[in-house]
C-alpha atoms as a PDB file:
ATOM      1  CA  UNK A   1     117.705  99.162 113.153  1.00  0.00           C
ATOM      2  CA  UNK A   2     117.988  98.798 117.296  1.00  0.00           C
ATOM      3  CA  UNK A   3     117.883 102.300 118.876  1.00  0.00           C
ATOM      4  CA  UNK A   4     118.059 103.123 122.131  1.00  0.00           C
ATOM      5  CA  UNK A   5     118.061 106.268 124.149  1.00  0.00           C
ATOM      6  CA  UNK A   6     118.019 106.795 127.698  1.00  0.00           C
ATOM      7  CA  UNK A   7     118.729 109.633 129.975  1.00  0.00           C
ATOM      8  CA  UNK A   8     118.598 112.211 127.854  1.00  0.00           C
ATOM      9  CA  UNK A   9     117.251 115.994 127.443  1.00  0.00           C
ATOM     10  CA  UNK A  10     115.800 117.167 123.616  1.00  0.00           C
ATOM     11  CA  UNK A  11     114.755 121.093 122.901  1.00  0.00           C
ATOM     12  CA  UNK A  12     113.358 122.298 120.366  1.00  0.00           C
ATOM     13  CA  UNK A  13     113.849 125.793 119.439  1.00  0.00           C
ATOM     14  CA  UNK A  14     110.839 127.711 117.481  1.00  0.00           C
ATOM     15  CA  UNK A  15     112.810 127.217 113.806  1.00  0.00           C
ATOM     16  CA  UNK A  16     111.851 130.905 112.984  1.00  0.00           C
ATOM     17  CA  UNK A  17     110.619 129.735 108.956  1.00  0.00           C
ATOM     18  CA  UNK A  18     107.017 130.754 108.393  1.00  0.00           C
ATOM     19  CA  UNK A  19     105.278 127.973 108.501  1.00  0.00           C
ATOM     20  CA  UNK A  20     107.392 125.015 109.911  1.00  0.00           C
ATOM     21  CA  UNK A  21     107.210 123.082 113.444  1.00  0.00           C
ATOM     22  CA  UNK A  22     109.873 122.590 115.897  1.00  0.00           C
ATOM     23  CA  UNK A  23     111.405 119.023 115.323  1.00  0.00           C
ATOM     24  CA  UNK A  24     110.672 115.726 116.571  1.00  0.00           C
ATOM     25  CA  UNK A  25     113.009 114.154 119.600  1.00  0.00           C
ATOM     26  CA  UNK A  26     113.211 111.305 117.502  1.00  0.00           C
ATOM     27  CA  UNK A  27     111.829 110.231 113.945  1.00  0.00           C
ATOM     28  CA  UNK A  28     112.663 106.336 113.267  1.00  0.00           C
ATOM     29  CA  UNK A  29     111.500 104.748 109.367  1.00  0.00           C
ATOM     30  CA  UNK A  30     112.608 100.759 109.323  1.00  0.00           C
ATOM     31  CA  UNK A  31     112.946  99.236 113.164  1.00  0.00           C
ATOM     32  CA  UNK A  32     113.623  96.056 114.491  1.00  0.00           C
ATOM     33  CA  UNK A  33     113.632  97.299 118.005  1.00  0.00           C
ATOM     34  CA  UNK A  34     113.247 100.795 120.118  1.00  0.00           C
ATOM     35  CA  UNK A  35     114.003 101.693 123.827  1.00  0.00           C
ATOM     36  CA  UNK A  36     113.528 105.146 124.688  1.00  0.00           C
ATOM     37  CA  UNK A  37     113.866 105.678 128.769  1.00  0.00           C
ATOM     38  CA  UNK A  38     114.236 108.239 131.288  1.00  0.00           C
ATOM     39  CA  UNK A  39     114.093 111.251 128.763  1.00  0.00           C
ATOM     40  CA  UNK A  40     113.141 114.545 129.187  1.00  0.00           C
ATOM     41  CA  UNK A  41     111.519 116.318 125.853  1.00  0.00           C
ATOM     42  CA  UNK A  42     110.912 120.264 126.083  1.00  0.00           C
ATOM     43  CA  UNK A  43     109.085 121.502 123.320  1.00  0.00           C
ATOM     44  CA  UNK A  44     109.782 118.905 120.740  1.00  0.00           C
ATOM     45  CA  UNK A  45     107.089 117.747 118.107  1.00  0.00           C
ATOM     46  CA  UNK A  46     107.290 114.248 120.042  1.00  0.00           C
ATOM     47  CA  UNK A  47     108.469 110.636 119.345  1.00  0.00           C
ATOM     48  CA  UNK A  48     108.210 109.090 115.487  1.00  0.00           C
ATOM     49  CA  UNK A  49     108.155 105.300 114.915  1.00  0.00           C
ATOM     50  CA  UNK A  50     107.386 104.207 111.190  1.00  0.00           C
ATOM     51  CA  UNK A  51     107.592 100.902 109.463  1.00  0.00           C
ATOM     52  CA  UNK A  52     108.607  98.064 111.927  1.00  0.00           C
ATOM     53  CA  UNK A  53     110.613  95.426 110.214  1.00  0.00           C
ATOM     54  CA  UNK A  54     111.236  93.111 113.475  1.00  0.00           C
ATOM     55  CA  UNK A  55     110.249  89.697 113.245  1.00  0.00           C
ATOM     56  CA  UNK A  56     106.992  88.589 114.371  1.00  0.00           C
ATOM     57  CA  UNK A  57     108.332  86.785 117.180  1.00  0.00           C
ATOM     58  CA  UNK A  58     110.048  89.757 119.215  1.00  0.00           C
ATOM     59  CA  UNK A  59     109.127  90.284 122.056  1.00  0.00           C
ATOM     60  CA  UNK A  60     107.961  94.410 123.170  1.00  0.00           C
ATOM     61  CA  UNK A  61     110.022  95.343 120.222  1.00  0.00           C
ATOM     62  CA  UNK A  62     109.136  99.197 121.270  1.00  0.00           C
ATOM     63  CA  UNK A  63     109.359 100.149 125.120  1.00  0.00           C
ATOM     64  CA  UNK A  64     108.895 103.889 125.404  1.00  0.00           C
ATOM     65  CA  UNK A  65     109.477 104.349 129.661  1.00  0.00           C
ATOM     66  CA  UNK A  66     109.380 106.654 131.760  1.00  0.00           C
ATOM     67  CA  UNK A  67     110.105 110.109 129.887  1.00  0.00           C
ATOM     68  CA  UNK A  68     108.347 113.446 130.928  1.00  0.00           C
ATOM     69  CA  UNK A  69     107.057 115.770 128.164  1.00  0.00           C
ATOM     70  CA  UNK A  70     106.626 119.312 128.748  1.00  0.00           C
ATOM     71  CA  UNK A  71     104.703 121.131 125.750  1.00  0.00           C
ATOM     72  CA  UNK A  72     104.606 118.432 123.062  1.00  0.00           C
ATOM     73  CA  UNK A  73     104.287 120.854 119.683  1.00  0.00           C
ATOM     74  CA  UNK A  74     102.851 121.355 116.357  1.00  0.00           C
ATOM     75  CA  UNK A  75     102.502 125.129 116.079  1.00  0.00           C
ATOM     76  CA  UNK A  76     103.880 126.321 112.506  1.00  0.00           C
ATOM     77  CA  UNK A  77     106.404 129.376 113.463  1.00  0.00           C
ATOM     78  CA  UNK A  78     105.406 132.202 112.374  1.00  0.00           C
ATOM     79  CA  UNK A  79     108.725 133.599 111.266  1.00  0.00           C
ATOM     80  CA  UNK A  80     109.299 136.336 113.827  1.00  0.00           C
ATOM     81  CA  UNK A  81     110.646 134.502 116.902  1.00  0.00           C
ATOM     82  CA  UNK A  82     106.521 133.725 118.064  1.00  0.00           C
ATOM     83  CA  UNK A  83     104.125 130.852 116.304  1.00  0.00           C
ATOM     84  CA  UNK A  84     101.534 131.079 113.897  1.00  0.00           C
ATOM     85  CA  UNK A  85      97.610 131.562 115.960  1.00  0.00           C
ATOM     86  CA  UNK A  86      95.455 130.075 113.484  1.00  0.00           C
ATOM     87  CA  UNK A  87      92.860 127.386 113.858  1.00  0.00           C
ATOM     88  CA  UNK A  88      95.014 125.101 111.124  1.00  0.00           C
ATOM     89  CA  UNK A  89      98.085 126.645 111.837  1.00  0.00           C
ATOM     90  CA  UNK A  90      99.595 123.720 113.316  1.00  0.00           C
ATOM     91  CA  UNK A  91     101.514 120.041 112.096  1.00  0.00           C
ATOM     92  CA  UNK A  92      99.404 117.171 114.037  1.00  0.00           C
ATOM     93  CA  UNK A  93     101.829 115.786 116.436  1.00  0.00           C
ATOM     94  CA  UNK A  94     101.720 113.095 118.904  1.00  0.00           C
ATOM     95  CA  UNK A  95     103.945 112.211 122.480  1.00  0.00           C
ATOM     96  CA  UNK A  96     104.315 108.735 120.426  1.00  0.00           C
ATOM     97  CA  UNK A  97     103.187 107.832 116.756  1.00  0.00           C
ATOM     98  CA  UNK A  98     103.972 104.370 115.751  1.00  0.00           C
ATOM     99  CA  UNK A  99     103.044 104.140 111.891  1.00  0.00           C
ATOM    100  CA  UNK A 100     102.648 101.326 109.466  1.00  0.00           C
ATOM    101  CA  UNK A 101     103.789  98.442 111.569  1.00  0.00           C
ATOM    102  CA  UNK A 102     101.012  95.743 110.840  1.00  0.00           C
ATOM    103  CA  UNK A 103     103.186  92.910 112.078  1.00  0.00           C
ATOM    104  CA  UNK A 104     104.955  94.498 115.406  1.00  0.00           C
ATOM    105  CA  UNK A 105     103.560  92.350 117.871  1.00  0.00           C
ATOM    106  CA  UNK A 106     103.583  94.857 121.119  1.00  0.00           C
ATOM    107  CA  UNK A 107     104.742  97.992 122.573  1.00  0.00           C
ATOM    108  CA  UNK A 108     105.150  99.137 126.514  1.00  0.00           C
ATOM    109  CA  UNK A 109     104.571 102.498 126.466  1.00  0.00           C
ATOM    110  CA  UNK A 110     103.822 103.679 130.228  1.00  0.00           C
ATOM    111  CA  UNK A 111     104.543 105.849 132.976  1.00  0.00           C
ATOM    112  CA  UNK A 112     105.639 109.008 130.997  1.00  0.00           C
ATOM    113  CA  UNK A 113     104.873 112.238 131.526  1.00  0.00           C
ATOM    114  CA  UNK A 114     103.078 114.758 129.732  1.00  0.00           C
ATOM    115  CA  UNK A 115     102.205 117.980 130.182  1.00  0.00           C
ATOM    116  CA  UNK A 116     100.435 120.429 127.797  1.00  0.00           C
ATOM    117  CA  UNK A 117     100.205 124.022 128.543  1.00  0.00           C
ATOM    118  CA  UNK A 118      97.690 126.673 127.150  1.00  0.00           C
ATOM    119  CA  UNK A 119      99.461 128.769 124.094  1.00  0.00           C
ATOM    120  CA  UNK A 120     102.477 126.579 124.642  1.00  0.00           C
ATOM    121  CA  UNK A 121     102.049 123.558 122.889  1.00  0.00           C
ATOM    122  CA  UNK A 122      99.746 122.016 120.563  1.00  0.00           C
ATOM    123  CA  UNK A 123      99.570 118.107 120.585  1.00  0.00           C
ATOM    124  CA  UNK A 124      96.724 116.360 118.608  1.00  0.00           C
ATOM    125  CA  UNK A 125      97.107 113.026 120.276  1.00  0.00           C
ATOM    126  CA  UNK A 126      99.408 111.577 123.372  1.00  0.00           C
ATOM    127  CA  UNK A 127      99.758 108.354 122.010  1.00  0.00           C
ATOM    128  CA  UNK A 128      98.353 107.365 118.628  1.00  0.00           C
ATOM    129  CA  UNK A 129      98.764 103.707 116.523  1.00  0.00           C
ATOM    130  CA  UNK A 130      97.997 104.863 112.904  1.00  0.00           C
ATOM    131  CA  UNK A 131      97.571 102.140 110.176  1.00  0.00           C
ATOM    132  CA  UNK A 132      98.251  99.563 113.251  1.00  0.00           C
ATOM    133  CA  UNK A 133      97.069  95.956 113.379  1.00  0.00           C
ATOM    134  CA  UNK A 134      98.235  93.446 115.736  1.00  0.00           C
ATOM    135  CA  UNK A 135      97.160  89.865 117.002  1.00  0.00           C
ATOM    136  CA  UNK A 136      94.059  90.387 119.164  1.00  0.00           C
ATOM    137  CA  UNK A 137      95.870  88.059 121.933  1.00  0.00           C
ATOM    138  CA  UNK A 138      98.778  91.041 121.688  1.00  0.00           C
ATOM    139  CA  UNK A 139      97.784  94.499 124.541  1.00  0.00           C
ATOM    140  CA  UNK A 140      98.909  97.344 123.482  1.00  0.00           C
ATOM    141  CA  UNK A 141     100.731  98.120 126.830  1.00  0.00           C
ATOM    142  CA  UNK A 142     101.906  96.588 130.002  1.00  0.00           C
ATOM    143  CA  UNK A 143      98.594  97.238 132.531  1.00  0.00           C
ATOM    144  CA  UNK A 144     100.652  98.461 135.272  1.00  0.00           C
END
């Protein structure tokens, strides 16, 4: 799968089950390629990217670009219209999680946005490679 999104504006609304998070702005399993630019994401449980399946020859296969993030969020609901306060209340969420993609061989993920505030969003990482390995000659980012 190719994806792109650009210029556009994700809410999440608290889902008012006990015990769930508000959504993701996007959740991708199986890509080839992913452009995400010029987005604005308000209260979403941030960007998902699982399993590349690119070749190993592509070149930046994921370019997440200038988005801003206002309150990336984990917090379970806590079925009344308000969030659960617990110290393991929450879903661990990330701005961007790329997952099991041993043979992507770079991402550009750089000048975003991101901003956290007290008792209105709980993020456990901003960016976060989980299960990643890439060629050591590979960066991780453009070094703007």
């Amino acid at each position: 799968m190719n994806l792109t999104v650009l210029n556009t504006t994700g809410t999440a609304l608290n889902p008012n089950h006990m015990g769930i998070a508000p959504g993701r702005f996007i959740t991708v399993d199986g890509f080839a390629s992913v452009d995400i630019e010029n987005n604005t994401l308000i209260s979403t449980s941030g960007i998902e990217l699982n399993n590349y399946g690119g070749g190993p020859t592509s070149i930046t296969p994921v370019k997440v670009l200038k988005n801003r993030a206002i309150n990336i969020d984990g917090r379970y609901s806590d079925g009344a219209s308000g969030f659960e306060t617990g110290v393991n209340n929450y879903l661990a969420v990330q701005f961007v999680q790329i997952t099991n993609s041993v043979k992507m061989p770079g991402a550009d993920i750089g000048w975003n946005q991101v901003v956290n505030l007290p008792n209105q969003s709980r993020v456990e990482d901003n960016i976060s490679h989980l299960q990643e390995r890439r060629h050591r000659d590979q960066p991780d980012s453009d070094p703007r």
